[in-house]
C-alpha atoms as a PDB file:
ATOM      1  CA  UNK A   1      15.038  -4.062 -22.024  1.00  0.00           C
ATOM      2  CA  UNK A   2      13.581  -7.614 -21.857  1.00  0.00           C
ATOM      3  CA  UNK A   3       9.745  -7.298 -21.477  1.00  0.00           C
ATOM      4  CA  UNK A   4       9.284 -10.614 -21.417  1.00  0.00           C
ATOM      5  CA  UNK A   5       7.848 -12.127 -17.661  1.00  0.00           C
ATOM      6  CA  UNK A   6       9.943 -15.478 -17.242  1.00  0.00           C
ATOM      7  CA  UNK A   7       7.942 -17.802 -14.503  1.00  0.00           C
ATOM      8  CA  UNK A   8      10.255 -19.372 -11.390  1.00  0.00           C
ATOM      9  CA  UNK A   9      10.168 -22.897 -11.742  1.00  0.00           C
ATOM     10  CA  UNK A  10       8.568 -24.760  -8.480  1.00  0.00           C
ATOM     11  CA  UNK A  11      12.383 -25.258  -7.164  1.00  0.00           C
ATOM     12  CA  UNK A  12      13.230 -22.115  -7.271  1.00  0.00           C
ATOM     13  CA  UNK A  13       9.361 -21.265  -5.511  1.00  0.00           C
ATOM     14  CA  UNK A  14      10.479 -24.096  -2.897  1.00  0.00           C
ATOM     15  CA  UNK A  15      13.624 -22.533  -1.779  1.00  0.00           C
ATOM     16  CA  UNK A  16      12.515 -18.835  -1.994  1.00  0.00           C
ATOM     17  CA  UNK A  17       9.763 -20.146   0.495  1.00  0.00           C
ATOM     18  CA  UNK A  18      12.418 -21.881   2.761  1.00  0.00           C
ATOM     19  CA  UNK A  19      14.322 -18.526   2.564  1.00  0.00           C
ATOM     20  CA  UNK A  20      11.969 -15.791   3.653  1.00  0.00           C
ATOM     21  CA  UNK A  21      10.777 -14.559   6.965  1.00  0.00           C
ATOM     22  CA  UNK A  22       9.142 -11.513   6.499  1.00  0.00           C
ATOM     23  CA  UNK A  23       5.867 -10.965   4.137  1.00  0.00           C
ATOM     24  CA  UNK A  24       3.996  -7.111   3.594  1.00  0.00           C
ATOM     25  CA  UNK A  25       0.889  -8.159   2.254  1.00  0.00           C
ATOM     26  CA  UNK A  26      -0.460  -5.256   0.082  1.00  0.00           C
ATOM     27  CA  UNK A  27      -4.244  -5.225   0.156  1.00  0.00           C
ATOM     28  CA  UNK A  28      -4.700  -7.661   3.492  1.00  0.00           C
ATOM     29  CA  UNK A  29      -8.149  -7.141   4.248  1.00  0.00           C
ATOM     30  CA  UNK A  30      -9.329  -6.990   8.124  1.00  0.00           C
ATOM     31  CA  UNK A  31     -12.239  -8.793   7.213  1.00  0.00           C
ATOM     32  CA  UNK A  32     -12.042 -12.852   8.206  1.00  0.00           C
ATOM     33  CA  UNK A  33     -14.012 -14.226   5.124  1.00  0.00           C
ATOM     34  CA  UNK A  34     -11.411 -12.767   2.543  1.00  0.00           C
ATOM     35  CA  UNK A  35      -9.054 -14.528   0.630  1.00  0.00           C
ATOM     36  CA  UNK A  36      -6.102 -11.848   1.646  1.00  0.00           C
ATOM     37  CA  UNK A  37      -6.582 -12.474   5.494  1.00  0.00           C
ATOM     38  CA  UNK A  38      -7.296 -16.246   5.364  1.00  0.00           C
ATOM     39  CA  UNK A  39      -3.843 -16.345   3.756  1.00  0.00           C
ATOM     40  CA  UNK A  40      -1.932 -14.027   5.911  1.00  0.00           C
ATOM     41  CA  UNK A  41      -3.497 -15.566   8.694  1.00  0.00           C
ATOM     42  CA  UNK A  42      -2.292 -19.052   7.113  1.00  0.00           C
ATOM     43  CA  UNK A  43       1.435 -17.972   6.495  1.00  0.00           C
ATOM     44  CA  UNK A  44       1.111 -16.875  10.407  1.00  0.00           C
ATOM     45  CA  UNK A  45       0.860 -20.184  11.456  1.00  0.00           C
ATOM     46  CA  UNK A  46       4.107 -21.291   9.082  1.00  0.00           C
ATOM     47  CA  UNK A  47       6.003 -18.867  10.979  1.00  0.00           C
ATOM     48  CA  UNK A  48       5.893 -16.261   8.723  1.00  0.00           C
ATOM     49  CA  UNK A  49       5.794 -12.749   9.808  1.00  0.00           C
ATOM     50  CA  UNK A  50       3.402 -10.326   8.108  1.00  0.00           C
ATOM     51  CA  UNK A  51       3.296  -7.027   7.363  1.00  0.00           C
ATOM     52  CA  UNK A  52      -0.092  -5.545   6.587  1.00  0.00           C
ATOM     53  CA  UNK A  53      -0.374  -2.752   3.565  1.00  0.00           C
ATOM     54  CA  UNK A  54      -3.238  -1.145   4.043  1.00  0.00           C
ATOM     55  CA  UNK A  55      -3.989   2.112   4.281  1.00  0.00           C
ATOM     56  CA  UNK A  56      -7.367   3.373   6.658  1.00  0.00           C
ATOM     57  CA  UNK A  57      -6.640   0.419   9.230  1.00  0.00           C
ATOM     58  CA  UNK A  58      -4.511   0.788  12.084  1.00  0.00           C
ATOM     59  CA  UNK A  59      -3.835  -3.346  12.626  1.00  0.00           C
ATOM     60  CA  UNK A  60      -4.684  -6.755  10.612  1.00  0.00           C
ATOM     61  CA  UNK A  61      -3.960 -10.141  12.436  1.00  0.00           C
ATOM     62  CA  UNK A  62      -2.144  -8.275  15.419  1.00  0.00           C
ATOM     63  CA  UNK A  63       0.511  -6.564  13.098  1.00  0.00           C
ATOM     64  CA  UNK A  64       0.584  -2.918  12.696  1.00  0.00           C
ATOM     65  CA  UNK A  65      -0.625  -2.411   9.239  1.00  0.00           C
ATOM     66  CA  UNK A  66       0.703   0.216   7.155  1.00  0.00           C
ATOM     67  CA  UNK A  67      -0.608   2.590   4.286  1.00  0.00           C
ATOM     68  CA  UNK A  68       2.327   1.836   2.235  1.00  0.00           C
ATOM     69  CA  UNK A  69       5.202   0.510   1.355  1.00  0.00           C
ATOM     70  CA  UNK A  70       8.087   3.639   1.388  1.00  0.00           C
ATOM     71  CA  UNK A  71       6.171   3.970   5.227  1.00  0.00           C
ATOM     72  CA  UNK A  72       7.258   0.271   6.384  1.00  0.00           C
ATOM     73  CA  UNK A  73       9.119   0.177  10.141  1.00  0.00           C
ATOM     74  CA  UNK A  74      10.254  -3.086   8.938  1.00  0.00           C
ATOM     75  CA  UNK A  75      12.625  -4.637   6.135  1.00  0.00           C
ATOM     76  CA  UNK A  76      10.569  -7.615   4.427  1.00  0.00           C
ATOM     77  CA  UNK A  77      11.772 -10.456   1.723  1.00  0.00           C
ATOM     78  CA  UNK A  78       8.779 -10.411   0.052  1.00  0.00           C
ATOM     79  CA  UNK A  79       5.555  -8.363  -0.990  1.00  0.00           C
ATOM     80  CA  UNK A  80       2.561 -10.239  -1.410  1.00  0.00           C
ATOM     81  CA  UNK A  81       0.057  -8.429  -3.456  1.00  0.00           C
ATOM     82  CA  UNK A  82      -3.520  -8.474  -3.107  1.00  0.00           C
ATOM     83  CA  UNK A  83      -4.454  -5.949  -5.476  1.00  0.00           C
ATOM     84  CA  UNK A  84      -6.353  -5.452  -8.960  1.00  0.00           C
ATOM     85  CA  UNK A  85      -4.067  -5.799 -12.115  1.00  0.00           C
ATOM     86  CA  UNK A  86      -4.620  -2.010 -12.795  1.00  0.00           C
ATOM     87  CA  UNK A  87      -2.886  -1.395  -9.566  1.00  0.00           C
ATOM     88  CA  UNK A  88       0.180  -3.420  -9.972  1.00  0.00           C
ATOM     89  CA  UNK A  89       2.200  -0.731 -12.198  1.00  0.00           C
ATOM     90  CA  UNK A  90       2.312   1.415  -9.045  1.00  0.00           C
ATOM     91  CA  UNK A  91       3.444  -1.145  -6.484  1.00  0.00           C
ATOM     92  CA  UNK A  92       6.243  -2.618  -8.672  1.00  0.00           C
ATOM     93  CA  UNK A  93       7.597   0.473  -9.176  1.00  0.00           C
ATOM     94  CA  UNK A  94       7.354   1.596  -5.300  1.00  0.00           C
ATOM     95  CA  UNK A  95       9.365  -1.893  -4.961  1.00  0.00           C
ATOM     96  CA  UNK A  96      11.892  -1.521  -7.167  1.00  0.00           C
ATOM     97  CA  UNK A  97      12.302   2.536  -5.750  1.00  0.00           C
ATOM     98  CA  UNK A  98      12.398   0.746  -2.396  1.00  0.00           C
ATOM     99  CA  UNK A  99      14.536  -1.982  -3.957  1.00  0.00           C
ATOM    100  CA  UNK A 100      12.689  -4.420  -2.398  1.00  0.00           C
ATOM    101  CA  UNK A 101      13.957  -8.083  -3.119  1.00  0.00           C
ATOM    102  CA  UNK A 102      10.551  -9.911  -4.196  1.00  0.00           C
ATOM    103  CA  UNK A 103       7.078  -9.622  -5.104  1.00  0.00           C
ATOM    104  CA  UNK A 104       4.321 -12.331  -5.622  1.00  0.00           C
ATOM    105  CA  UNK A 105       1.391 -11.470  -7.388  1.00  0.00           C
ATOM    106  CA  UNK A 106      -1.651 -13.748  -5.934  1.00  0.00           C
ATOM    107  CA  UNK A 107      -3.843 -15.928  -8.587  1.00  0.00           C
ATOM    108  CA  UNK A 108      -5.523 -13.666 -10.540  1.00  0.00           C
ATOM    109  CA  UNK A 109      -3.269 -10.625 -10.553  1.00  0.00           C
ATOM    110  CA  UNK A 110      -1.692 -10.956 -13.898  1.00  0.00           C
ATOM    111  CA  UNK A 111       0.387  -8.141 -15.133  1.00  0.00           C
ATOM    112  CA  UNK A 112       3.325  -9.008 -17.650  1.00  0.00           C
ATOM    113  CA  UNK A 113       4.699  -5.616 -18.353  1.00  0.00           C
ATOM    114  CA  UNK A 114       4.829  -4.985 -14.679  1.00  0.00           C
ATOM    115  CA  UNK A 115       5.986  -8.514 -13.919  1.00  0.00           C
ATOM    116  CA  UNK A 116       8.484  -7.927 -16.634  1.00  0.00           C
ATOM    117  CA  UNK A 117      10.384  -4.779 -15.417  1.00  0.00           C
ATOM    118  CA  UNK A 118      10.371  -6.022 -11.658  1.00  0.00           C
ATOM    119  CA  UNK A 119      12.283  -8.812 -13.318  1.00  0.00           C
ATOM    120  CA  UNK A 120      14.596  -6.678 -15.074  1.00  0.00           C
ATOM    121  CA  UNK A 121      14.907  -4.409 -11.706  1.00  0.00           C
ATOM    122  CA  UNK A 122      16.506  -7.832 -10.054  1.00  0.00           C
ATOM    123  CA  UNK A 123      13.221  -9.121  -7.983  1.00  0.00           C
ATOM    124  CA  UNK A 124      12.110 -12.815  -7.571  1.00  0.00           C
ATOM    125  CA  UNK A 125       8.743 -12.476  -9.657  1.00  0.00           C
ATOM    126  CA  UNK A 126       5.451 -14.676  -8.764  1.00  0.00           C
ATOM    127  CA  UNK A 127       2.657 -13.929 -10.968  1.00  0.00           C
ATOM    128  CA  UNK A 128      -0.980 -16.046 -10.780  1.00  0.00           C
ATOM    129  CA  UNK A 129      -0.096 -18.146  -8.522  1.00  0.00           C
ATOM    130  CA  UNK A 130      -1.379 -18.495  -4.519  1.00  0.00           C
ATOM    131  CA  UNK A 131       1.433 -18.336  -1.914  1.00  0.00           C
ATOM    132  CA  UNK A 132      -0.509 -20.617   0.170  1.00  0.00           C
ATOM    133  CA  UNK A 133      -1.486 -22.946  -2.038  1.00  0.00           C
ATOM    134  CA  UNK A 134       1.884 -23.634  -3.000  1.00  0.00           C
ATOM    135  CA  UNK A 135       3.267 -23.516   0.343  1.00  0.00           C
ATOM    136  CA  UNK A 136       0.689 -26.703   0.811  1.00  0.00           C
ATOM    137  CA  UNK A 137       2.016 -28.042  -2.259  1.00  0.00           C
ATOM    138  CA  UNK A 138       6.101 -27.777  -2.153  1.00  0.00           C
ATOM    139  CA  UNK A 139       6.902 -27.723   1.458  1.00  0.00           C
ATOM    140  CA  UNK A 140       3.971 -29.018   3.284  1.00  0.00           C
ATOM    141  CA  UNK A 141       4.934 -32.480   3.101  1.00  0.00           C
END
């Protein structure tokens, strides 16, 4: 099994971006000030639809919010994760049981093994980057 994490190039980021519709955020805070709800509420405003993952909240940015993933009402193209590096083991391996198409680990969430095998599973693989940022960036324009 490759173990090795292989980074999308910012072409393939751009068109992945112009493809997608539908974003669970895992970790999307309810608070204003944090960095997981300033970008949900960002990708909003793109059009975007999001999906909150969060368990002990009933709604985040007017979307029903869920406790996790395997409990989504909805199918998504991408899971946007919010979440400690410790954590990420669990939630690549709920995606790839759920075989969900994508996952995109925000700037500072760096996990290669875990990057690695959601790779080998078949998923589009962001890792240390910021969605927003590069929204901005590639398609902002």
């Amino acid at each position: 099994m490759n173990t090795i994490y292989t980074p999308p190039g910012l072409d393939e980021i751009r068109q992945f971006l112009l493809d997608i519709h539908t974003i669970a955020i895992v970790g999307l805070s309810p608070k204003a000030k944090r960095p997981s709800h300033q970008v949900a509420s960002s990708l909003q405003g793109f059009g975007y639809r999001i999906i909150p993952v969060r368990p002990a909240v009933d709604q985040v940015l007017g979307e029903r919010a869920y406790a996790r993933l395997d409990q989504l009402a909805h199918d998504v193209d991408l899971v946007n994760v919010f979440r400690a590096p410790e954590h990420v083991d669990a939630i690549v391996e709920d995606c790839i049981a759920l075989r969900l198409p994508a996952i995109w680990l925000q700037d500072g969430v760096i996990n290669t093994a875990a990057a690695a095998r959601a790779q080998q599973a078949g998923m589009f693989v962001v890792m240390d980057r910021c969605i927003y940022r590069d929204y901005i960036q590639l398609l902002d324009r």
